[in-house]
C-alpha atoms as a PDB file:
ATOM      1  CA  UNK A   1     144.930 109.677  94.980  1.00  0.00           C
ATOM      2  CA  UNK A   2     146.198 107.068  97.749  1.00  0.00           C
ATOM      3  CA  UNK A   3     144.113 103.907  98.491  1.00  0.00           C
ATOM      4  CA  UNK A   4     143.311 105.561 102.006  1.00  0.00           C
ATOM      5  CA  UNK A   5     141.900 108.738 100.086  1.00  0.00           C
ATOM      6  CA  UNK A   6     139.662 106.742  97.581  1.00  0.00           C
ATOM      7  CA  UNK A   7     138.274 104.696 100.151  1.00  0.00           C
ATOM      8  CA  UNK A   8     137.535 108.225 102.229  1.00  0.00           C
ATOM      9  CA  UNK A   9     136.094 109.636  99.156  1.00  0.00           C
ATOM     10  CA  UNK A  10     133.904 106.478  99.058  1.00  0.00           C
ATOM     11  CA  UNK A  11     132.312 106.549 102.505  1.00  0.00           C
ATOM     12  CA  UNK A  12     131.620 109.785 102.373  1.00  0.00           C
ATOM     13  CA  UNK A  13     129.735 109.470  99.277  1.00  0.00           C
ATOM     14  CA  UNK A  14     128.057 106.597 100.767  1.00  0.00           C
ATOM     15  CA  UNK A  15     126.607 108.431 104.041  1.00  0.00           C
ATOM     16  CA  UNK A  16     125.409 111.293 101.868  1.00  0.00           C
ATOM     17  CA  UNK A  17     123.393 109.228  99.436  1.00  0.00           C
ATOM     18  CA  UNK A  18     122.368 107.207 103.132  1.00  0.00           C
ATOM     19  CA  UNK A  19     121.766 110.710 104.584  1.00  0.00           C
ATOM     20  CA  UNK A  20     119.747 111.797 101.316  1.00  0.00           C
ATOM     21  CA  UNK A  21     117.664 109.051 101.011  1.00  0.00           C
ATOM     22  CA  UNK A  22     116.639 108.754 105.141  1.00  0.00           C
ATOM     23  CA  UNK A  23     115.735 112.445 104.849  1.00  0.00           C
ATOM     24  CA  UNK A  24     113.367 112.113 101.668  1.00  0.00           C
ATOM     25  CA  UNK A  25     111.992 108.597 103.334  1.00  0.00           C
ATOM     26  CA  UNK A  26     111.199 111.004 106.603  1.00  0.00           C
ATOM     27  CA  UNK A  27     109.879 113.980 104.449  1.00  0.00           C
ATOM     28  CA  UNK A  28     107.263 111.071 102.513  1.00  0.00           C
ATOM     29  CA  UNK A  29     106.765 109.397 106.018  1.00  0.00           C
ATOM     30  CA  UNK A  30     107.647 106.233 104.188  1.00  0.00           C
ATOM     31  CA  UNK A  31     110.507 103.643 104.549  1.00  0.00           C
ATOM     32  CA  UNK A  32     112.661 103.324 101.452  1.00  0.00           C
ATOM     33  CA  UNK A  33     115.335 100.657 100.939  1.00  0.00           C
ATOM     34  CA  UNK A  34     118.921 101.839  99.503  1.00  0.00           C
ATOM     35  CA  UNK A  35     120.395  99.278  96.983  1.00  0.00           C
ATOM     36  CA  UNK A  36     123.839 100.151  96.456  1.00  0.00           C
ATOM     37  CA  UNK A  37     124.593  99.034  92.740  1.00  0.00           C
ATOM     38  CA  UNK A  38     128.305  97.926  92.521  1.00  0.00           C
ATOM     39  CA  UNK A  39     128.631  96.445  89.420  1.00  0.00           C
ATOM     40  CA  UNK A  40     131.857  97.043  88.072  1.00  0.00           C
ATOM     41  CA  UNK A  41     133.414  98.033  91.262  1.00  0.00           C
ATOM     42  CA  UNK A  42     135.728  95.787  93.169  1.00  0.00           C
ATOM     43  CA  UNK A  43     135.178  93.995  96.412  1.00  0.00           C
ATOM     44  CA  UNK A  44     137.352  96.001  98.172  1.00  0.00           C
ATOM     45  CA  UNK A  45     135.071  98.758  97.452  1.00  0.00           C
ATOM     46  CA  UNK A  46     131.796  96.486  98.511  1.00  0.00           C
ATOM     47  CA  UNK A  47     133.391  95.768 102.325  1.00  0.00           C
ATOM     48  CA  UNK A  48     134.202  99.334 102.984  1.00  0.00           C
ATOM     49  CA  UNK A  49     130.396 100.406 102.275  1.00  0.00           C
ATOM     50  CA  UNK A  50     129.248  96.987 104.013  1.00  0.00           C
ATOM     51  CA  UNK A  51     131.490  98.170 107.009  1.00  0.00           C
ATOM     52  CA  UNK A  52     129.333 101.437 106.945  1.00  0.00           C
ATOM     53  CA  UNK A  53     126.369  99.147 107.547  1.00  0.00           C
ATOM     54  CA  UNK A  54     124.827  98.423 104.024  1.00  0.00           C
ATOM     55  CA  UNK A  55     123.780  94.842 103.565  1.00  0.00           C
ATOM     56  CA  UNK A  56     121.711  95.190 100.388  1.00  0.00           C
ATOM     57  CA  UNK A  57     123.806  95.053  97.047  1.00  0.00           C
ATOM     58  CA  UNK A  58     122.861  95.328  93.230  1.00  0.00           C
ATOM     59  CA  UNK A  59     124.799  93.777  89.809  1.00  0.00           C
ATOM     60  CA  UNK A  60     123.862  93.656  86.621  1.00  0.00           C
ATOM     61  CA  UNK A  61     126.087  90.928  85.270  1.00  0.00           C
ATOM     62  CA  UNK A  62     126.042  87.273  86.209  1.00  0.00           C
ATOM     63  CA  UNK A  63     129.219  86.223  86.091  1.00  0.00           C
ATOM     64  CA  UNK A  64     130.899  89.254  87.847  1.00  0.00           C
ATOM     65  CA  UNK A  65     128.099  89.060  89.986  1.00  0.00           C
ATOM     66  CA  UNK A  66     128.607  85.688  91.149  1.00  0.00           C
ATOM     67  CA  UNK A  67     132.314  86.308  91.648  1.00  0.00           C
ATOM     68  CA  UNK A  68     131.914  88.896  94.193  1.00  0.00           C
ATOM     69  CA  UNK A  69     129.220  86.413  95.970  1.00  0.00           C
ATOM     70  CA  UNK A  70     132.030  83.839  96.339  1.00  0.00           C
ATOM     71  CA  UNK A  71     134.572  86.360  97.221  1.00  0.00           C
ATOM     72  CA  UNK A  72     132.832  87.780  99.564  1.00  0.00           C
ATOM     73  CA  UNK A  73     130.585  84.806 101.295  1.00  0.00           C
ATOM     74  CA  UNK A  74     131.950  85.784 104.717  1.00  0.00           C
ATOM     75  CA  UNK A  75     129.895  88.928 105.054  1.00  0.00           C
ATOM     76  CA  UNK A  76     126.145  89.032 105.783  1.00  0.00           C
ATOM     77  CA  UNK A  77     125.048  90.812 102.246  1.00  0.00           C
ATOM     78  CA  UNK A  78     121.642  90.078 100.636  1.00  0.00           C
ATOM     79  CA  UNK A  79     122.638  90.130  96.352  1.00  0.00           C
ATOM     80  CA  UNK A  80     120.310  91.473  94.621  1.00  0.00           C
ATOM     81  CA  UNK A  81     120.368  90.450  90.467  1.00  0.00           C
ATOM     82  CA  UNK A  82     119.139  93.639  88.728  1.00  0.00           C
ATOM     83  CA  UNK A  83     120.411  93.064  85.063  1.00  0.00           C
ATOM     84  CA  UNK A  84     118.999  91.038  81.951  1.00  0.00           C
ATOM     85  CA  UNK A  85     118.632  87.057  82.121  1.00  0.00           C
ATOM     86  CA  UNK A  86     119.757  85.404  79.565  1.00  0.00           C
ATOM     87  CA  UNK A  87     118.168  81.611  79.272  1.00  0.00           C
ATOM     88  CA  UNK A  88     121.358  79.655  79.937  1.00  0.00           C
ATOM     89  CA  UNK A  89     122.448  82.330  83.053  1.00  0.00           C
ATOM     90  CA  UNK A  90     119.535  81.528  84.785  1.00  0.00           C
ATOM     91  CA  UNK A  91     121.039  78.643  86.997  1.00  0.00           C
ATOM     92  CA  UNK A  92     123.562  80.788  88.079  1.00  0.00           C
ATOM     93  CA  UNK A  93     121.678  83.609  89.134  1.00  0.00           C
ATOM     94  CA  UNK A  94     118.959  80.960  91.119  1.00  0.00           C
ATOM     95  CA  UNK A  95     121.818  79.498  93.147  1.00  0.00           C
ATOM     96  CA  UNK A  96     123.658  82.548  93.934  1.00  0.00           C
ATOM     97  CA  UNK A  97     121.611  85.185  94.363  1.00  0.00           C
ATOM     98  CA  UNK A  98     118.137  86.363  96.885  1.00  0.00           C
ATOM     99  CA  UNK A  99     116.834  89.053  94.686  1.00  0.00           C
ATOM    100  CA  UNK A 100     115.860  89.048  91.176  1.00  0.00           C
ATOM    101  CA  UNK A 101     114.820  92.714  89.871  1.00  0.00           C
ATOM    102  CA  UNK A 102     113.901  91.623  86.243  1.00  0.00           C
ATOM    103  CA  UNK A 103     111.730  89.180  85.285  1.00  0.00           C
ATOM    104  CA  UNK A 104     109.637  89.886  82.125  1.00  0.00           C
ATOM    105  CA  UNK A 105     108.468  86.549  80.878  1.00  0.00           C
ATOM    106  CA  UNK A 106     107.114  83.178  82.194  1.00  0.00           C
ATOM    107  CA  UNK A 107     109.995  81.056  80.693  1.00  0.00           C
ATOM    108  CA  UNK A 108     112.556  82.449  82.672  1.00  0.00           C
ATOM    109  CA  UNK A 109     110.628  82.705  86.042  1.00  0.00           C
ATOM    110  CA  UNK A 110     109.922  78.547  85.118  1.00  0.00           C
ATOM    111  CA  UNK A 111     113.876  78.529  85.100  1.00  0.00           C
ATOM    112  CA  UNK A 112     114.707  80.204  88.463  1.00  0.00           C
ATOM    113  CA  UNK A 113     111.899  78.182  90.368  1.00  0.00           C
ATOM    114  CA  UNK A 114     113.095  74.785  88.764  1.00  0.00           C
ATOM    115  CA  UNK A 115     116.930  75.586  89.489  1.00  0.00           C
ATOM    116  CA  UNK A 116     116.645  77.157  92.901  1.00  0.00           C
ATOM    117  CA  UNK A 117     118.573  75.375  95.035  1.00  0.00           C
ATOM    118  CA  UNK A 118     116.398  73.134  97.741  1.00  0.00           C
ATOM    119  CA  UNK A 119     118.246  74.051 100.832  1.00  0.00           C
ATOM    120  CA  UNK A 120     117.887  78.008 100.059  1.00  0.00           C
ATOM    121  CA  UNK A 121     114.830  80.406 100.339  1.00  0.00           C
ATOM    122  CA  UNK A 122     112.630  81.064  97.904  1.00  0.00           C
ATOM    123  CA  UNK A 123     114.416  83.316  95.378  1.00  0.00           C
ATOM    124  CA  UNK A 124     112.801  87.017  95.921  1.00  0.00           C
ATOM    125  CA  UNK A 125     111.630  88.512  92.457  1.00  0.00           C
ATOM    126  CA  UNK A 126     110.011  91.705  91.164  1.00  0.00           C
ATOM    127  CA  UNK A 127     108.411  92.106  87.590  1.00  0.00           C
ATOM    128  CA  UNK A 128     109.972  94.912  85.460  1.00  0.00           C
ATOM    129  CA  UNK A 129     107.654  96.997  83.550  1.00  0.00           C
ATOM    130  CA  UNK A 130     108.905  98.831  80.415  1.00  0.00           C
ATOM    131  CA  UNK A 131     107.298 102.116  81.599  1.00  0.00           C
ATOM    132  CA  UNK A 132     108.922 103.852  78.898  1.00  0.00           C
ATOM    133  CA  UNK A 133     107.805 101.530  76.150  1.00  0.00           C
ATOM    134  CA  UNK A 134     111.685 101.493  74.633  1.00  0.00           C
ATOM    135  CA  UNK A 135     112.672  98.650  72.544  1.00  0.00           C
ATOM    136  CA  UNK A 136     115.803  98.965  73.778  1.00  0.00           C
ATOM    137  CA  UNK A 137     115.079  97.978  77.141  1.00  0.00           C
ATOM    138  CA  UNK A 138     113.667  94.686  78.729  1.00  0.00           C
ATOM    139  CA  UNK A 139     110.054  94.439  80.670  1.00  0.00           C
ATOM    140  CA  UNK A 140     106.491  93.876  80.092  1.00  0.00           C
ATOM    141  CA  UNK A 141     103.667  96.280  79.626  1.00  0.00           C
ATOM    142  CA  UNK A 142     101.781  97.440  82.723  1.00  0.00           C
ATOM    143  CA  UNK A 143      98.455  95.562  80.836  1.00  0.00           C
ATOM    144  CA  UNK A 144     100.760  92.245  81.129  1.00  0.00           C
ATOM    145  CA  UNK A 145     101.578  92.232  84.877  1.00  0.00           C
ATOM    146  CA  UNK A 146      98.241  90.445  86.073  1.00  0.00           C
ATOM    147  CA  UNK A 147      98.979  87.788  83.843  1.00  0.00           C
ATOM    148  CA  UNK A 148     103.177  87.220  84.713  1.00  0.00           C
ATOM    149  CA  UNK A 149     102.240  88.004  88.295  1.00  0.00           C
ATOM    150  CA  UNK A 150      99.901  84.962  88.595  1.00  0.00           C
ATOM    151  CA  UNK A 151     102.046  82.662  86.950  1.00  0.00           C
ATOM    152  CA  UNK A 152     105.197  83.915  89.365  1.00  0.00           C
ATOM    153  CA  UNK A 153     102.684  83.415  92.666  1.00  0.00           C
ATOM    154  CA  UNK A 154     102.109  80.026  91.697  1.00  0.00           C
ATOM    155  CA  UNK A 155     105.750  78.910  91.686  1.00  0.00           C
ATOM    156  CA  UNK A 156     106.844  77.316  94.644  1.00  0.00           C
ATOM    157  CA  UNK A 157     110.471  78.453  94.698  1.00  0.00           C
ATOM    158  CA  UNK A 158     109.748  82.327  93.868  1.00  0.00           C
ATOM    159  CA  UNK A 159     108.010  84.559  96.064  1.00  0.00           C
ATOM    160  CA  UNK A 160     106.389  87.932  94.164  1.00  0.00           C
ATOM    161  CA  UNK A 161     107.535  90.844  95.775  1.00  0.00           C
ATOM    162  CA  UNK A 162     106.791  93.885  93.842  1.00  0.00           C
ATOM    163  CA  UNK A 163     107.553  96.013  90.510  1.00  0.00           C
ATOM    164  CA  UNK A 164     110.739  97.609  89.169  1.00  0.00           C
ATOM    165  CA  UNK A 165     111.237 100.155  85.902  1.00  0.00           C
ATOM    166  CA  UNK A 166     114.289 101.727  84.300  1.00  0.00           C
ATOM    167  CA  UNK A 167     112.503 104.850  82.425  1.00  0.00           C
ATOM    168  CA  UNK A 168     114.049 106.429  79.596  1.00  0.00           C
ATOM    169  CA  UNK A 169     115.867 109.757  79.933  1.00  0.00           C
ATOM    170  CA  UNK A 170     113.134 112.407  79.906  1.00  0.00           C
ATOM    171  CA  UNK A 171     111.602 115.546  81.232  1.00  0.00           C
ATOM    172  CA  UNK A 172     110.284 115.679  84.783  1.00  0.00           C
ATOM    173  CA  UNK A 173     106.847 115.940  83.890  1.00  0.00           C
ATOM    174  CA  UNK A 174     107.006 112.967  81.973  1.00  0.00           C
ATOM    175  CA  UNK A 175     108.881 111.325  84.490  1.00  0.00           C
ATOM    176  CA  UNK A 176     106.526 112.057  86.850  1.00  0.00           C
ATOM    177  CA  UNK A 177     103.673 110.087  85.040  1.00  0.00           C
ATOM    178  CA  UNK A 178     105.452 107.032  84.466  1.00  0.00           C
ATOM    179  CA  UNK A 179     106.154 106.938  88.163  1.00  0.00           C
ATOM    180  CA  UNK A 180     103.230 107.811  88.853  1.00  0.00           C
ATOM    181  CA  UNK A 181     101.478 104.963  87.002  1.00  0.00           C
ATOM    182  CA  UNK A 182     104.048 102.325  88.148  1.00  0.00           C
ATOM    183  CA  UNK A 183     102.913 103.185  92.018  1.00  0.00           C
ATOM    184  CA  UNK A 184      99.181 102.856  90.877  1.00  0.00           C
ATOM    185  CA  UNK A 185     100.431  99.226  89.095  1.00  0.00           C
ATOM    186  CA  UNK A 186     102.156  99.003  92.345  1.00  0.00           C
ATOM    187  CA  UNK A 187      99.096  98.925  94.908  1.00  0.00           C
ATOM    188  CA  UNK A 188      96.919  97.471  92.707  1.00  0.00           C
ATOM    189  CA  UNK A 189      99.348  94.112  92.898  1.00  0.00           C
ATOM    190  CA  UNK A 190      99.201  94.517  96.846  1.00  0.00           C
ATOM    191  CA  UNK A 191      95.702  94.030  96.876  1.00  0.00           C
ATOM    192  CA  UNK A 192      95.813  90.814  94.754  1.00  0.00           C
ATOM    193  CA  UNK A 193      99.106  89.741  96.764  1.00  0.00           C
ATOM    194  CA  UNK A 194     100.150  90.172 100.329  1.00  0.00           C
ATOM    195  CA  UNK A 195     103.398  89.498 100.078  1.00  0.00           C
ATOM    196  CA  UNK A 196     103.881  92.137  97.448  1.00  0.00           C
ATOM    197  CA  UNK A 197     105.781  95.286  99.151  1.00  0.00           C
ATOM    198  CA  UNK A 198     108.942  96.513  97.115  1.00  0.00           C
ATOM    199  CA  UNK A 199     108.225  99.442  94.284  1.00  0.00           C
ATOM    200  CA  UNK A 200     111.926  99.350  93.243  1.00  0.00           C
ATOM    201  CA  UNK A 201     112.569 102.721  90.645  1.00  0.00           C
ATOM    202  CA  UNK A 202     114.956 105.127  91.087  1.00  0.00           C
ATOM    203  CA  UNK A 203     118.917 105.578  90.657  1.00  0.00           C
ATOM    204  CA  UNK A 204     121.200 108.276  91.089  1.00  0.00           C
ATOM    205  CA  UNK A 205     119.820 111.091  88.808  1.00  0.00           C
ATOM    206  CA  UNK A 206     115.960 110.891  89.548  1.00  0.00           C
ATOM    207  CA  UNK A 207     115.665 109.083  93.138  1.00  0.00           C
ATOM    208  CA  UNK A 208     114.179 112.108  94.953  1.00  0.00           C
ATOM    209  CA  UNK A 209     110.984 112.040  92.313  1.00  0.00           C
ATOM    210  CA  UNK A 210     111.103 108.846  92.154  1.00  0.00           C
ATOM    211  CA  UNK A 211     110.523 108.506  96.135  1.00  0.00           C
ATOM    212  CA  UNK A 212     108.089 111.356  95.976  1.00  0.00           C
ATOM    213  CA  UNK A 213     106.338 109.191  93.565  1.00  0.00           C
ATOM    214  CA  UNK A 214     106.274 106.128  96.346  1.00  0.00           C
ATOM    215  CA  UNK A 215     109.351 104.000  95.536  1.00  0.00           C
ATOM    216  CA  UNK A 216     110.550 101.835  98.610  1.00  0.00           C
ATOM    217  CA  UNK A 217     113.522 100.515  97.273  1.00  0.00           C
ATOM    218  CA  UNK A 218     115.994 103.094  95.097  1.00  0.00           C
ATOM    219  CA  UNK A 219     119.247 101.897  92.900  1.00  0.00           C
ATOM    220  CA  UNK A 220     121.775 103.351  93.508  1.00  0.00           C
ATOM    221  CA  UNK A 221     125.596 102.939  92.047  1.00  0.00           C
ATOM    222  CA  UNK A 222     127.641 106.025  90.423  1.00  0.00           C
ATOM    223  CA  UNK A 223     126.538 108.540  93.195  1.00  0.00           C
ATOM    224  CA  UNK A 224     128.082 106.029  95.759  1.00  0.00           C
ATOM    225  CA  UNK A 225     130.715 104.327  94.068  1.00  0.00           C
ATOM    226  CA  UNK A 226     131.727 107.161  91.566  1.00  0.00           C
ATOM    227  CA  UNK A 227     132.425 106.232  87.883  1.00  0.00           C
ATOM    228  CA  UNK A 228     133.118 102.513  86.802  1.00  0.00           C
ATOM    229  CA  UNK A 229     135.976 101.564  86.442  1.00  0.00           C
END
């Protein structure tokens, strides 16, 4: 496949995941974000979508992640952290990025706020929940949010926005549920906080539910980018 081809291939992937998303948003009369999740795609890749007219982009590694900020600093694209912080990557990640998808204890939201950068924003950050209960995966229990949530609002360099999940592989029903009881955690933080207004859940193989459910912001990589390389 030429270079011309791939890149093709690429938009048009793009403007049906665009296309997909706009009509469920319409169909739920609700707005819903579209984070396309390059990690482990190049740059190149990035500008051709951003060209398209996305702005928002997801990675899940700090130091690739950070690369492709400094690579591409030219273009008007709001990063968006979405993988696990590690204690000594948090510096990186607070100078270099606006969004933060996975906080899941107070130590590292202390880090961010401390290390964010004085002439930048206040870093954006959502709380992931561990809907699924794995151990595997990072996040807190939905019983814990109240607790993370107040210690987040009173940071002066973070500003709460919302809730994000990564549920396990598992039938729709299930599915359903835990999405289901994420949205409930969801407006039950908007009435504490009025800032709060992202429910980020949803990638490539469940976004339709998970919009159905009332997510505002879906994840999406492999549908738009194609398999990593």
């Amino acid at each position: 496949m030429t270079d011309l081809e791939s890149s093709h291939n690429l938009i048009q992937r793009y403007q049906g995941v665009k296309a997909e998303v706009e009509a469920l948003a319409k169909q739920h009369d609700q707005a819903v974000a579209l984070l396309a999740v390059s990690k482990k795609h190049p740059c190149e890749s990035i500008a051709a979508i951003y060209q398209q007219g996305q702005r928002c982009f997801g990675e899940n590694y700090v130091q690739e992640g950070v690369d492709k900020v400094n690579a591409l600093k030219e273009l008007d694209i709001q990063w968006h952290f979405i993988g696990p912080i590690q204690s000594n990557k948090t510096r990186l990640v607070s100078e270099h990025f606006s969004w933060v998808h996975t906080i899941d204890r107070d130590k590292i939201a202390q880090r961010l706020n401390d290390q964010r950068p004085a002439h930048l924003p206040a870093l954006n950050v959502l709380i992931q929940v561990n809907i699924s209960d794995q151990d595997s995966k990072s996040g807190i229990s939905l019983n814990d949010i109240p607790a993370l949530a107040e210690m987040i609002n009173q940071q002066p360099n973070l500003t709460l926005r919302g809730l994000m999940c990564i549920p396990a592989p598992q039938d729709e029903a299930q599915l359903k549920n835990e999405f289901t009881a994420m949205h409930q955690a969801y407006e039950k933080l908007k009435q504490q906080y009025a800032q709060v207004d992202t429910l980020s859940m949803g990638m490539s193989g469940d976004l339709e539910l998970a919009i159905a459910c009332g997510s505002n912001m879906v994840r999406v990589g492999t549908a738009i980018f194609g398999q990593r390389i």
